[in-house]
C-alpha atoms as a PDB file:
ATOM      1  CA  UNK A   1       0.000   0.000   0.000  1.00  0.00           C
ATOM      2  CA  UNK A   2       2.664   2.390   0.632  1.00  0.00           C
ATOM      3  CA  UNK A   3       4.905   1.854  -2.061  1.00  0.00           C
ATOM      4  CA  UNK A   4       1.527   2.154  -4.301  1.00  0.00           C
ATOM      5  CA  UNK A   5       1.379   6.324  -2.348  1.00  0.00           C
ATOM      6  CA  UNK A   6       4.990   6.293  -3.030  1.00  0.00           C
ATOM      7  CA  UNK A   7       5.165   6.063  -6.309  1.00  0.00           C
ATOM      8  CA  UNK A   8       2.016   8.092  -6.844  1.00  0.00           C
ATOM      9  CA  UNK A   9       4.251  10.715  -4.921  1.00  0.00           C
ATOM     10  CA  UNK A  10       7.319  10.190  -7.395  1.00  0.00           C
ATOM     11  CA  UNK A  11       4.379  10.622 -10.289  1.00  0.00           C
ATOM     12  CA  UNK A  12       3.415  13.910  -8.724  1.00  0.00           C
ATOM     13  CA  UNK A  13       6.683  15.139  -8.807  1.00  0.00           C
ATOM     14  CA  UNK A  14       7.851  13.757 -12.043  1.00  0.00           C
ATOM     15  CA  UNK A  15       4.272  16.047 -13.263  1.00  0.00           C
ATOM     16  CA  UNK A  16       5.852  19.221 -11.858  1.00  0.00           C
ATOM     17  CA  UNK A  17       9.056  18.995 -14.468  1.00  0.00           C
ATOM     18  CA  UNK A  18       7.255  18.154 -17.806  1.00  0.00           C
ATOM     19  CA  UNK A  19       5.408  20.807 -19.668  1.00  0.00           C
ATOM     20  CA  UNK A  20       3.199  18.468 -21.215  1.00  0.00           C
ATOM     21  CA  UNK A  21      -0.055  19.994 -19.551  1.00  0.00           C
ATOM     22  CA  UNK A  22      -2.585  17.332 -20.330  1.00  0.00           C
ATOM     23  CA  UNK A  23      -0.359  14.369 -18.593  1.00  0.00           C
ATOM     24  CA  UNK A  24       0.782  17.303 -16.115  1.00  0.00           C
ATOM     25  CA  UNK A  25      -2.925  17.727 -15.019  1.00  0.00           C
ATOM     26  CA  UNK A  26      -3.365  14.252 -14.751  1.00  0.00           C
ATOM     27  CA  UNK A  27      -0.630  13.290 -12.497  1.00  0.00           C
ATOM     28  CA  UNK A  28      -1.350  16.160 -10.172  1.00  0.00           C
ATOM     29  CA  UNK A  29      -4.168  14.787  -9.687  1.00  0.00           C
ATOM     30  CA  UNK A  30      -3.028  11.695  -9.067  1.00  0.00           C
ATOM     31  CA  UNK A  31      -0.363  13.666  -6.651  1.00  0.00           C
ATOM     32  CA  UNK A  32      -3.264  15.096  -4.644  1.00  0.00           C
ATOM     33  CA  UNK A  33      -5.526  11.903  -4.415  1.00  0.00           C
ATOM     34  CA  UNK A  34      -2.423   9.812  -3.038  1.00  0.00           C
ATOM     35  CA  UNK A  35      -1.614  12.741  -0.862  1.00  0.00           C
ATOM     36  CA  UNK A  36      -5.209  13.185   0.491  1.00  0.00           C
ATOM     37  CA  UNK A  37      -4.760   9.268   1.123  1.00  0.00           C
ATOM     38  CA  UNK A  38      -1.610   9.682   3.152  1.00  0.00           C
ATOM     39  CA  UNK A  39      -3.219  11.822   5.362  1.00  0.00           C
ATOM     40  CA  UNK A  40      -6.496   9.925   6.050  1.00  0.00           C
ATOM     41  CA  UNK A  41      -4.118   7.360   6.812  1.00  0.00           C
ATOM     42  CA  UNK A  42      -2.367   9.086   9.406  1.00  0.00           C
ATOM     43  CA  UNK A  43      -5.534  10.117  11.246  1.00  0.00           C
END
């Protein structure tokens, strides 16, 4: 489970350097849901 967060962490960064802004939109996204995850765990 974490290294699934983990590497939807790694995605979110990797969507932060490319200027591509379709994928770049999508992998924020994908930053914030794993993100939003984290946290709900932590709770």
């Amino acid at each position: 489970m974490e290294a699934i967060l983990y590497f939807q962490f790694l995605l979110g960064l990797f969507a932060t350097t490319k200027r591509v802004d379709a994928i770049k939109r999508l992998l924020y996204f994908q930053f914030l849901l794993g993100l939003f995850t984290v946290l709900v765990m932590l709770r």
